[in-house]
PDB file of N, CA and C in Angstrom:
ATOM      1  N   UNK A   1      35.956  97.386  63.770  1.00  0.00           N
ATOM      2  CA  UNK A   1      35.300  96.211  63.248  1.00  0.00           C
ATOM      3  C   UNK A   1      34.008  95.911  64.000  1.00  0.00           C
ATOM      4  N   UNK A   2      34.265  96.456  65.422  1.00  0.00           N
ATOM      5  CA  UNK A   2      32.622  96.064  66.267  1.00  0.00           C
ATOM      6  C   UNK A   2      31.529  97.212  65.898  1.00  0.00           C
ATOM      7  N   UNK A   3      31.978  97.953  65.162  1.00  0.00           N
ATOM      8  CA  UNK A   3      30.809  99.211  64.782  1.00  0.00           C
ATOM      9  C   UNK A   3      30.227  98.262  63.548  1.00  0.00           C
ATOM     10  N   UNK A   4      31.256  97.931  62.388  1.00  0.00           N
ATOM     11  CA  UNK A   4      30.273  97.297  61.596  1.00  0.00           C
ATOM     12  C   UNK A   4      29.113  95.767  61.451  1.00  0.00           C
ATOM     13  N   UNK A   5      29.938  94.634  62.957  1.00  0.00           N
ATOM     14  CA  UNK A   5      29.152  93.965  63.405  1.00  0.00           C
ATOM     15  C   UNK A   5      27.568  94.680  63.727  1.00  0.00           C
ATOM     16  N   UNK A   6      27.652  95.585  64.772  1.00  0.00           N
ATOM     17  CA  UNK A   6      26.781  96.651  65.017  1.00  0.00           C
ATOM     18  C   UNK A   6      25.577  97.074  64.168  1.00  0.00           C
ATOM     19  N   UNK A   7      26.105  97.573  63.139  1.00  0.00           N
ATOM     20  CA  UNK A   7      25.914  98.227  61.697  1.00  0.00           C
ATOM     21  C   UNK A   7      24.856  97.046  60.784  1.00  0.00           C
ATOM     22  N   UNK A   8      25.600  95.780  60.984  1.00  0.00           N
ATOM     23  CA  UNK A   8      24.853  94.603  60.281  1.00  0.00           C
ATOM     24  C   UNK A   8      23.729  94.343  61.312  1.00  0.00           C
ATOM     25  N   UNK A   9      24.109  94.112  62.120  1.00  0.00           N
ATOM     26  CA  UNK A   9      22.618  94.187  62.951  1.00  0.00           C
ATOM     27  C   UNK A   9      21.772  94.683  63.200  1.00  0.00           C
ATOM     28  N   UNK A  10      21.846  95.952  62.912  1.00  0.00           N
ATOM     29  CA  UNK A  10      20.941  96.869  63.218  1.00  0.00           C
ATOM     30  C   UNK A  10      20.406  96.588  62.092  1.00  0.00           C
ATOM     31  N   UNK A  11      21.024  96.608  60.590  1.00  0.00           N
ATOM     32  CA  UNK A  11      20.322  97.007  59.593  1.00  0.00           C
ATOM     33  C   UNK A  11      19.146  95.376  59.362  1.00  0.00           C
ATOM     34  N   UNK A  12      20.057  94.558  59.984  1.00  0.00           N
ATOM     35  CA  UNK A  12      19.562  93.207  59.725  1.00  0.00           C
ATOM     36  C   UNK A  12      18.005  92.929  60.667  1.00  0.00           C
ATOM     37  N   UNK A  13      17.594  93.883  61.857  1.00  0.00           N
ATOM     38  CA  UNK A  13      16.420  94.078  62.782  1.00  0.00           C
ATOM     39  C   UNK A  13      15.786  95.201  61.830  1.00  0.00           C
ATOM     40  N   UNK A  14      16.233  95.798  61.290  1.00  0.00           N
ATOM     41  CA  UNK A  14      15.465  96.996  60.558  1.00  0.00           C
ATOM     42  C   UNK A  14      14.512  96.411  59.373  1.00  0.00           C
ATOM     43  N   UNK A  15      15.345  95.586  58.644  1.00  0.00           N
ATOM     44  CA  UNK A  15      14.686  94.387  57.455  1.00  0.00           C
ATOM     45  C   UNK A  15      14.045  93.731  58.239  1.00  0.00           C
ATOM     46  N   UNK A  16      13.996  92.981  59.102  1.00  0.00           N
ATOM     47  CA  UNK A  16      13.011  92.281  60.324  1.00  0.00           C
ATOM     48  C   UNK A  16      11.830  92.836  60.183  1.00  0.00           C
ATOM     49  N   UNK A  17      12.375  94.472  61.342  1.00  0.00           N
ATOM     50  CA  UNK A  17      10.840  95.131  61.242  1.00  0.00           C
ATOM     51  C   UNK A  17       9.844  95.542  60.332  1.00  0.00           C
ATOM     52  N   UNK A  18      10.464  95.727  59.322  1.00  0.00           N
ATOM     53  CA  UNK A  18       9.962  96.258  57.840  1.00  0.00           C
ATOM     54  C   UNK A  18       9.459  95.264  57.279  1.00  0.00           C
ATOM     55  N   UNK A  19      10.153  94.083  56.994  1.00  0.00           N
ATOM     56  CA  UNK A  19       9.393  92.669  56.510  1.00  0.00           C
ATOM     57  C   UNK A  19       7.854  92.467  57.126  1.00  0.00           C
ATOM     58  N   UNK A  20       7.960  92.704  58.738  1.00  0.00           N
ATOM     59  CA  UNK A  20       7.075  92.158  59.825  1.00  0.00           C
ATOM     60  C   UNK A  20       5.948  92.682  59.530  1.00  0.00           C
ATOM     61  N   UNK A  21       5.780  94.913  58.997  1.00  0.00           N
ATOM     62  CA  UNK A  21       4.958  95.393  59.376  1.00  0.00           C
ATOM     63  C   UNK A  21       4.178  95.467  57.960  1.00  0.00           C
ATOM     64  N   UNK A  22       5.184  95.082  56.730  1.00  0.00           N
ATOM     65  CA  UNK A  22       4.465  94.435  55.702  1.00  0.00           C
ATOM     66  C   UNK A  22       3.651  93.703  55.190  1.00  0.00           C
ATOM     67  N   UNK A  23       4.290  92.289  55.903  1.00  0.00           N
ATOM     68  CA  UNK A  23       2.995  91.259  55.484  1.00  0.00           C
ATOM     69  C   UNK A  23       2.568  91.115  56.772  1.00  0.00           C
ATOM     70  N   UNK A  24       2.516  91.120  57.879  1.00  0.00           N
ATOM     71  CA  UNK A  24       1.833  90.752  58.990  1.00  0.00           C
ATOM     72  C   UNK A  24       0.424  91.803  60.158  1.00  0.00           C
ATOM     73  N   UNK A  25       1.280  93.116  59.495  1.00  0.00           N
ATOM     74  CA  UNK A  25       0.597  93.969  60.321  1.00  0.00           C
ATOM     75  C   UNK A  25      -0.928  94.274  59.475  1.00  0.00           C
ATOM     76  N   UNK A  26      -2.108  94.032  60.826  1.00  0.00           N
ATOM     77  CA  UNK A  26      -3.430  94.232  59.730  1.00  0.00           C
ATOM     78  C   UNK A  26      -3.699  95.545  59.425  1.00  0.00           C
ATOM     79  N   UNK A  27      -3.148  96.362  60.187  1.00  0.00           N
ATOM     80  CA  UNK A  27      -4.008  98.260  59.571  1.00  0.00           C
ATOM     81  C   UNK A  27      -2.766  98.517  58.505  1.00  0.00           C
ATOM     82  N   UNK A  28      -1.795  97.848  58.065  1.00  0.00           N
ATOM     83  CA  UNK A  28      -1.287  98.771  56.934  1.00  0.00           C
ATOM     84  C   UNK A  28      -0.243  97.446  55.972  1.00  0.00           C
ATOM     85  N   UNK A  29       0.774  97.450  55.228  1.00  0.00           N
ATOM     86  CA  UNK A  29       0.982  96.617  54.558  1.00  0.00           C
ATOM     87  C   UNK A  29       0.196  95.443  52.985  1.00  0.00           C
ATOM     88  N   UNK A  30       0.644  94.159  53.247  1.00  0.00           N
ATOM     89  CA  UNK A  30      -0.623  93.438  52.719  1.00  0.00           C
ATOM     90  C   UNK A  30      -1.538  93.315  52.819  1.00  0.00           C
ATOM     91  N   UNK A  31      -2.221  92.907  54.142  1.00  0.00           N
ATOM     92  CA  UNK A  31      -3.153  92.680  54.452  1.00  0.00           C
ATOM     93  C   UNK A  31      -4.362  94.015  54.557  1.00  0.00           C
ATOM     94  N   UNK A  32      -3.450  94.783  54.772  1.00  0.00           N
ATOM     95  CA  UNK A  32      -4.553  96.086  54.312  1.00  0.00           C
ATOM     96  C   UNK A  32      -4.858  96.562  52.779  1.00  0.00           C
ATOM     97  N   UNK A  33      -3.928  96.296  51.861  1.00  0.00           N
ATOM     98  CA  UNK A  33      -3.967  96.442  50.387  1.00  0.00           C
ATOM     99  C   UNK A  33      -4.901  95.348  50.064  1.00  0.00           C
ATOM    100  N   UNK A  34      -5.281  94.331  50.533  1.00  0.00           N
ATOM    101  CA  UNK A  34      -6.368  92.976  49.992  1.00  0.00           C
ATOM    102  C   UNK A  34      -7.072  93.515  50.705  1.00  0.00           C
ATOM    103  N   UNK A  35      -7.906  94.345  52.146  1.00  0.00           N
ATOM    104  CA  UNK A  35      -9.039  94.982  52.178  1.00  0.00           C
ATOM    105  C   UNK A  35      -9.613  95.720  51.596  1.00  0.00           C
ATOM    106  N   UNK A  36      -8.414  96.701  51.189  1.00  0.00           N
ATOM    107  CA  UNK A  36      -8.775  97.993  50.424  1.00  0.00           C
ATOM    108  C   UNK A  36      -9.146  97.277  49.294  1.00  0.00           C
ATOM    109  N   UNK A  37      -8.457  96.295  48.464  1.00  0.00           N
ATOM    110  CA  UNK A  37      -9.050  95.966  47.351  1.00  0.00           C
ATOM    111  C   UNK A  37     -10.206  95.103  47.003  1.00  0.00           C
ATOM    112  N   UNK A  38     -10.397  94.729  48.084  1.00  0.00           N
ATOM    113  CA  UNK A  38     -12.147  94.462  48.248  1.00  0.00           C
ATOM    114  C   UNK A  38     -12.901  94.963  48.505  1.00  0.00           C
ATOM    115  N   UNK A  39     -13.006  96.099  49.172  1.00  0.00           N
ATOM    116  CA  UNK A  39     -13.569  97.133  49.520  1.00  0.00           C
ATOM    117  C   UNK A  39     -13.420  97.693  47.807  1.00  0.00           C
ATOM    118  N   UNK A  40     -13.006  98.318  47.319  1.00  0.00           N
ATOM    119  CA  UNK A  40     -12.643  98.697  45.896  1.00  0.00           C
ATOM    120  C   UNK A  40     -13.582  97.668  45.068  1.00  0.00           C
ATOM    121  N   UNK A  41     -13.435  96.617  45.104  1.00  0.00           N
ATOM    122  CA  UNK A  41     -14.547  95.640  44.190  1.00  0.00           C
ATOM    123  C   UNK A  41     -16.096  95.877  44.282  1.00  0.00           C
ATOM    124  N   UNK A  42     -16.194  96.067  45.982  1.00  0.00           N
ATOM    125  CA  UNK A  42     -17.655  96.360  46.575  1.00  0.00           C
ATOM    126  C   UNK A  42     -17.970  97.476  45.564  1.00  0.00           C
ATOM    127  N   UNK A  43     -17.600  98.506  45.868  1.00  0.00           N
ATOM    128  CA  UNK A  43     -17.751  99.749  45.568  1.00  0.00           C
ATOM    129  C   UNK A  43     -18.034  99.697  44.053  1.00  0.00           C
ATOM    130  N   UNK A  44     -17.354  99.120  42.809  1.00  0.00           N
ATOM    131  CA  UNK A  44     -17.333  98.695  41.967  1.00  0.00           C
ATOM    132  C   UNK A  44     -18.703  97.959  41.420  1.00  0.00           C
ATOM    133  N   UNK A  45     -18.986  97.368  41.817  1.00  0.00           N
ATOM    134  CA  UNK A  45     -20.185  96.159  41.890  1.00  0.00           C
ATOM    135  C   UNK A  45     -21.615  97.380  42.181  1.00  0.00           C
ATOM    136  N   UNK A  46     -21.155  98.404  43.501  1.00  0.00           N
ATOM    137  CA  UNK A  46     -21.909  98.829  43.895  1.00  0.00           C
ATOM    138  C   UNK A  46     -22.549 100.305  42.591  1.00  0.00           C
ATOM    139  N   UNK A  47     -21.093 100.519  41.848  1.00  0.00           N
ATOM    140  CA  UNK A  47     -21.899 101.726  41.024  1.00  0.00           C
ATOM    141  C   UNK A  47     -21.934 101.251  39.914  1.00  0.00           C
ATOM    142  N   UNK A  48     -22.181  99.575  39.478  1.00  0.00           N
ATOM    143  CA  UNK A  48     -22.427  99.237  38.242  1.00  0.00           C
ATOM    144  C   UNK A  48     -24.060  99.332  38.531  1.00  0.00           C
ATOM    145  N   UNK A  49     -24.446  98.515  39.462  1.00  0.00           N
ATOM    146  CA  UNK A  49     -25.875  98.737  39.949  1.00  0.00           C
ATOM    147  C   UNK A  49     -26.568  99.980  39.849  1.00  0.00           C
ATOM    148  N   UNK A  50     -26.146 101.339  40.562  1.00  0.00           N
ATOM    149  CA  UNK A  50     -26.437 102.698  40.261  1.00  0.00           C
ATOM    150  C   UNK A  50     -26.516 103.012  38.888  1.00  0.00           C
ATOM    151  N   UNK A  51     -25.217 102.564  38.240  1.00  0.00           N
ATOM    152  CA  UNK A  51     -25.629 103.259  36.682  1.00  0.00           C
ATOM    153  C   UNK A  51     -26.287 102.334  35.614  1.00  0.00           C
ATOM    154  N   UNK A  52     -26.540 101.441  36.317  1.00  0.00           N
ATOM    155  CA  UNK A  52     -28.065 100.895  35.689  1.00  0.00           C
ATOM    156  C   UNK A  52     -29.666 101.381  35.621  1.00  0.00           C
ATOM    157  N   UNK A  53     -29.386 101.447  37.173  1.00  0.00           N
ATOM    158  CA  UNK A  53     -30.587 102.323  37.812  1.00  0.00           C
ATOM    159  C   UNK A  53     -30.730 103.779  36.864  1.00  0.00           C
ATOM    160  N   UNK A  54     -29.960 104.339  36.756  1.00  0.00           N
ATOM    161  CA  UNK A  54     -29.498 105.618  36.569  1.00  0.00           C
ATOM    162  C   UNK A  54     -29.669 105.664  35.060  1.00  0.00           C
ATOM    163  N   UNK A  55     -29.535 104.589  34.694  1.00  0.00           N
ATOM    164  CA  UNK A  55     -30.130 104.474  32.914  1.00  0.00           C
ATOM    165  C   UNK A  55     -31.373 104.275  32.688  1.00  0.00           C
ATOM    166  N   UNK A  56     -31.684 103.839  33.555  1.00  0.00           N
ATOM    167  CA  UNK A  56     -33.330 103.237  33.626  1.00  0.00           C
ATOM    168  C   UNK A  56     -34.021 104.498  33.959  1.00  0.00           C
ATOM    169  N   UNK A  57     -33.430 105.408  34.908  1.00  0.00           N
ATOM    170  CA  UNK A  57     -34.365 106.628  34.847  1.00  0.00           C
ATOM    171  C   UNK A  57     -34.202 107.420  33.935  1.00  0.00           C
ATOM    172  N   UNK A  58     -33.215 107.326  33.319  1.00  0.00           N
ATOM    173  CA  UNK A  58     -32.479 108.336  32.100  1.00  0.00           C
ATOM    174  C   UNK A  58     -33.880 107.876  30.905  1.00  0.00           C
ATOM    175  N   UNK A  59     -34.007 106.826  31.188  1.00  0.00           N
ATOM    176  CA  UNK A  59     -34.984 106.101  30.018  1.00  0.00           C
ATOM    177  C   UNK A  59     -36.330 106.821  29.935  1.00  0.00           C
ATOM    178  N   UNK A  60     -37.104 106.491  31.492  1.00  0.00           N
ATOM    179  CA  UNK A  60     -38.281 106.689  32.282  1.00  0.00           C
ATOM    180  C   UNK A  60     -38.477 108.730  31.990  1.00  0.00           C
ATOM    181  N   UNK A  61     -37.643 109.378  31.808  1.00  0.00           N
ATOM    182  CA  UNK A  61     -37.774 110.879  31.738  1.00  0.00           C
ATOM    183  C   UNK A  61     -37.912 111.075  30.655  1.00  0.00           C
ATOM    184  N   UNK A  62     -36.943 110.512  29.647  1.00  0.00           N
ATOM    185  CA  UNK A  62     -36.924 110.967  28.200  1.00  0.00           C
ATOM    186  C   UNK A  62     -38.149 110.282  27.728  1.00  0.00           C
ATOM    187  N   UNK A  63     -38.635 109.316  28.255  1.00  0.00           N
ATOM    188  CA  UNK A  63     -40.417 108.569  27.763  1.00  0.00           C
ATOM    189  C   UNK A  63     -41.290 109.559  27.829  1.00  0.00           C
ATOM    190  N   UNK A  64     -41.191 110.214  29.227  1.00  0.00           N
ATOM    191  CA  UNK A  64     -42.106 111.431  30.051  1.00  0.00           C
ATOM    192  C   UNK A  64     -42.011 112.232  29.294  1.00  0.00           C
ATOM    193  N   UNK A  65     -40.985 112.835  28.779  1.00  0.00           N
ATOM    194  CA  UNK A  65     -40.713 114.243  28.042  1.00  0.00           C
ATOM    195  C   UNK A  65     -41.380 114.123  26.538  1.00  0.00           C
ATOM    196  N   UNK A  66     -41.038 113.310  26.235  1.00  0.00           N
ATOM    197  CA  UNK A  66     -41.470 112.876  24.710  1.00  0.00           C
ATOM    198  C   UNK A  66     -42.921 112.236  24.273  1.00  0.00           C
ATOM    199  N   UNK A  67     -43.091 111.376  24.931  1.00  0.00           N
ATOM    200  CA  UNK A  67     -44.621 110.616  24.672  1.00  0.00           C
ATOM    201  C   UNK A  67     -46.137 111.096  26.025  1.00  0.00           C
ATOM    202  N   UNK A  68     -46.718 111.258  25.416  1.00  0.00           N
ATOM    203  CA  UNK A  68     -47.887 111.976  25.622  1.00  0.00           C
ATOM    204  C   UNK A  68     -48.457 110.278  26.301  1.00  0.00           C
ATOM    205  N   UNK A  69     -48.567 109.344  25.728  1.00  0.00           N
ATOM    206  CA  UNK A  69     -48.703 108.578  26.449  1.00  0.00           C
ATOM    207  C   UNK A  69     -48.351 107.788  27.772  1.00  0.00           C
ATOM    208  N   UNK A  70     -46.867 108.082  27.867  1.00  0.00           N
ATOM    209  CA  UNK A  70     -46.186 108.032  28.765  1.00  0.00           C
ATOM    210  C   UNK A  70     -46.966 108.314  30.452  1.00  0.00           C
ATOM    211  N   UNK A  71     -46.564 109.938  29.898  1.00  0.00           N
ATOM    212  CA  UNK A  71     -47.642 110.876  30.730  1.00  0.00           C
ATOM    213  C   UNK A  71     -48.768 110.446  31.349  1.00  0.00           C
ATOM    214  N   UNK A  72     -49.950 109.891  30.353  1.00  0.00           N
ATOM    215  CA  UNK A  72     -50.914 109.923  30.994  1.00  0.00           C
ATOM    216  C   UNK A  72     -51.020 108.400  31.669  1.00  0.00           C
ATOM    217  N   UNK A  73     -50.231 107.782  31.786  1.00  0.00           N
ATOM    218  CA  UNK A  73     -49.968 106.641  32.312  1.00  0.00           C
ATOM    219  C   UNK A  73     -49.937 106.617  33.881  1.00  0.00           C
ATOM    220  N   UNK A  74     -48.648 107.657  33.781  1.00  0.00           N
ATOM    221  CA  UNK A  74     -48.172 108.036  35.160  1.00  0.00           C
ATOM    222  C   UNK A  74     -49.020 108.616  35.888  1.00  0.00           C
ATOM    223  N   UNK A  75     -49.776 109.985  34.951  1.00  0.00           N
ATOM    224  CA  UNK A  75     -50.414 110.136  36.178  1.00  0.00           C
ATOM    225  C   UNK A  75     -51.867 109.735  36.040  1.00  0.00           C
ATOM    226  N   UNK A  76     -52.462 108.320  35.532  1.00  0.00           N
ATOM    227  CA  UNK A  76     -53.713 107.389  36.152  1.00  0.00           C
ATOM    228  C   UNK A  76     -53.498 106.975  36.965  1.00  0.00           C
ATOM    229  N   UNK A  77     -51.768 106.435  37.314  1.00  0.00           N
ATOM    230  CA  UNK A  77     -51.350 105.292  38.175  1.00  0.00           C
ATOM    231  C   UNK A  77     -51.010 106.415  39.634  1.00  0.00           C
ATOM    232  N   UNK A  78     -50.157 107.664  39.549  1.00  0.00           N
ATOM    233  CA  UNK A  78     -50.050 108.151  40.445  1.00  0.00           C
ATOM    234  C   UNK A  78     -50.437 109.002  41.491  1.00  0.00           C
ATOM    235  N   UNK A  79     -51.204 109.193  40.452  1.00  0.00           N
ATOM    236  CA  UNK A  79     -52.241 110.685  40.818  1.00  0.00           C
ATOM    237  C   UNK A  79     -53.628 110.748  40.261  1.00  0.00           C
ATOM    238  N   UNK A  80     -54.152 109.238  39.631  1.00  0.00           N
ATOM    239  CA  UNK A  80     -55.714 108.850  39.646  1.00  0.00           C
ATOM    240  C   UNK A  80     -56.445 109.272  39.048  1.00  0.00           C
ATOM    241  N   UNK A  81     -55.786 110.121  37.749  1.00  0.00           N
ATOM    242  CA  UNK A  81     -56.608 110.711  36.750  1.00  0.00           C
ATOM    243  C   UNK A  81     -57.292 110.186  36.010  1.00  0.00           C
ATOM    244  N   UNK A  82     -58.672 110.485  36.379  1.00  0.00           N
ATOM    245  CA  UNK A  82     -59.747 110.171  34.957  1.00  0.00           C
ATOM    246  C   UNK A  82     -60.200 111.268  34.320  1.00  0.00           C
ATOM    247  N   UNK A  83     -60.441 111.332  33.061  1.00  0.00           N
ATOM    248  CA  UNK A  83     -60.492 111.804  32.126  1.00  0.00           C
ATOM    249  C   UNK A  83     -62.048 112.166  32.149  1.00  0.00           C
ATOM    250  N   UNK A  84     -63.061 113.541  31.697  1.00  0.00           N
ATOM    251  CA  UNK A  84     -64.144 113.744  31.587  1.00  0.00           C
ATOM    252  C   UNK A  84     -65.238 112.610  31.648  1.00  0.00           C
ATOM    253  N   UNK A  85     -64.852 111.918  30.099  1.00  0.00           N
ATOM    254  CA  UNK A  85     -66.145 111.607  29.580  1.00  0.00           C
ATOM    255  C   UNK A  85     -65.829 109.771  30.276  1.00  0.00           C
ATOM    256  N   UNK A  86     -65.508 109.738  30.957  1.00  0.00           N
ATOM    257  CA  UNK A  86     -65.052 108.085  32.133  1.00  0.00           C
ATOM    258  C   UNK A  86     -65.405 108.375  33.314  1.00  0.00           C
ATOM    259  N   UNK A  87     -65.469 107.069  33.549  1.00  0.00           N
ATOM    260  CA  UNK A  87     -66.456 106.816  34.754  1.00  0.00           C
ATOM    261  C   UNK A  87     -65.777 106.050  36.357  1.00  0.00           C
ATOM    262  N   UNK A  88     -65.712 106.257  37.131  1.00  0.00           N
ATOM    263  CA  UNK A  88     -64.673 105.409  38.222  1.00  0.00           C
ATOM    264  C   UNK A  88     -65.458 104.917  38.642  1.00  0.00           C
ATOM    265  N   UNK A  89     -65.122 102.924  38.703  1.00  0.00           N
ATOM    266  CA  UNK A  89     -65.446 102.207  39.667  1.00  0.00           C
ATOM    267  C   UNK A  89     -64.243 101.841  40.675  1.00  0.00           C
ATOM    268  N   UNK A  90     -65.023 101.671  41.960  1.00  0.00           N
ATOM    269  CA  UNK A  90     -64.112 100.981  42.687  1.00  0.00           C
ATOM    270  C   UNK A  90     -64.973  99.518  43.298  1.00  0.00           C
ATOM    271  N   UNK A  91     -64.345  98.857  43.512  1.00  0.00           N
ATOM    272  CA  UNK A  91     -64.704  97.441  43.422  1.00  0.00           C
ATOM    273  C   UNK A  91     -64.144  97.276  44.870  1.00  0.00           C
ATOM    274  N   UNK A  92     -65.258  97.091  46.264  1.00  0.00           N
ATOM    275  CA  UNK A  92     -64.399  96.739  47.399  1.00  0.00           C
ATOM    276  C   UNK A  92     -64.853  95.358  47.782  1.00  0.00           C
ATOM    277  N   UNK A  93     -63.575  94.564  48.413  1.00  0.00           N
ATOM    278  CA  UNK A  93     -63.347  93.035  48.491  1.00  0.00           C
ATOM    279  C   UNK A  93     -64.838  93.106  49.446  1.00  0.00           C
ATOM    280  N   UNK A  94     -65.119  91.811  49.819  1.00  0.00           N
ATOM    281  CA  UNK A  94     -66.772  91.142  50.265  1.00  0.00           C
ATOM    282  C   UNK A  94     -66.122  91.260  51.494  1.00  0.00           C
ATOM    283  N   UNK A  95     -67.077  90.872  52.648  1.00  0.00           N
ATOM    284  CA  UNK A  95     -66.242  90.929  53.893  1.00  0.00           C
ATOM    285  C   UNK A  95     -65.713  89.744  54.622  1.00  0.00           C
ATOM    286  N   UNK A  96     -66.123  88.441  53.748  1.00  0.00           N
ATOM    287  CA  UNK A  96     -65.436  87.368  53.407  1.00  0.00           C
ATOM    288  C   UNK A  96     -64.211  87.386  53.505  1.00  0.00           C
ATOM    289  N   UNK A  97     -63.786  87.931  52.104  1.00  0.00           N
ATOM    290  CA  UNK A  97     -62.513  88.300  51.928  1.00  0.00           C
ATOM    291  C   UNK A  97     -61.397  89.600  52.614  1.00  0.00           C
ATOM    292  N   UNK A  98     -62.638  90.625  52.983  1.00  0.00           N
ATOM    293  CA  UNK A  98     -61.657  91.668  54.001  1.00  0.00           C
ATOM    294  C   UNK A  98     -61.480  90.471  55.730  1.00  0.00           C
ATOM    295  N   UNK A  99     -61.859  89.583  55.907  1.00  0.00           N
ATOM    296  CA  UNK A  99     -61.764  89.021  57.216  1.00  0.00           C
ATOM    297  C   UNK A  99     -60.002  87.626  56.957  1.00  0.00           C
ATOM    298  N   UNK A 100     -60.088  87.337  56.018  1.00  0.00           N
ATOM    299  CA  UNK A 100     -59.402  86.898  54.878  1.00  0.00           C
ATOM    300  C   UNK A 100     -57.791  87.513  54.907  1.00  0.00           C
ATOM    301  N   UNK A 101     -57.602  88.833  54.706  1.00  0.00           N
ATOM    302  CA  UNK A 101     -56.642  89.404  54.924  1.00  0.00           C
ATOM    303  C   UNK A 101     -56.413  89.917  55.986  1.00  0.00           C
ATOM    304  N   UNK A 102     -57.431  89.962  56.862  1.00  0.00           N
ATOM    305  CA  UNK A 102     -56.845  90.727  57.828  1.00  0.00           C
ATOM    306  C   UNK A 102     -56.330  89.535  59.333  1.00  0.00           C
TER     307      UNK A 102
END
């Protein structure tokens, strides 16, 4: 009869420990399943943003590929192309105004 006193106790510290390392312990249990699952939301949040981005360039290429206008957009703005029969001004601030910014 003292083995199964024994027997209940043990099993009754075993449910203890197991309860304990469930909800209380922070690297594993609950409290680590509500990190992970915020961490999981981040992440979430984080590649809705990307595949926005990621549409927007999807957009920006197929413009490039297709429209001729596109093109020459990009490269006035990136790479400063003028065209033969045009003329480049550049317009530099007075020194008024370069004293101004600086």
């Amino acid at each position: 009869m003292k083995w199964l006193h024994a027997l209940i106790a043990f099993l009754a510290g075993l449910v203890f420990y197991l309860s304990y390392n469930l909800w209380f312990q922070e690297d594993q249990g609950y409290a680590s399943l509500e990190k992970l699952t915020a961490k999981i939301e981040a992440v979430n949040q984080q590649n809705k943003l990307l595949e926005a981005r990621n549409t927007a360039l999807e957009v920006k290429i197929k413009s490039l590929k297709t429209d001729a206008g596109a093109q020459e957009e990009l490269a006035r703005h990136k790479l400063g192309l003028i065209q033969e029969d045009e003329t480049f001004y550049q317009i530099l601030p007075s020194e008024e105004e370069h004293r101004h910014y600086d």
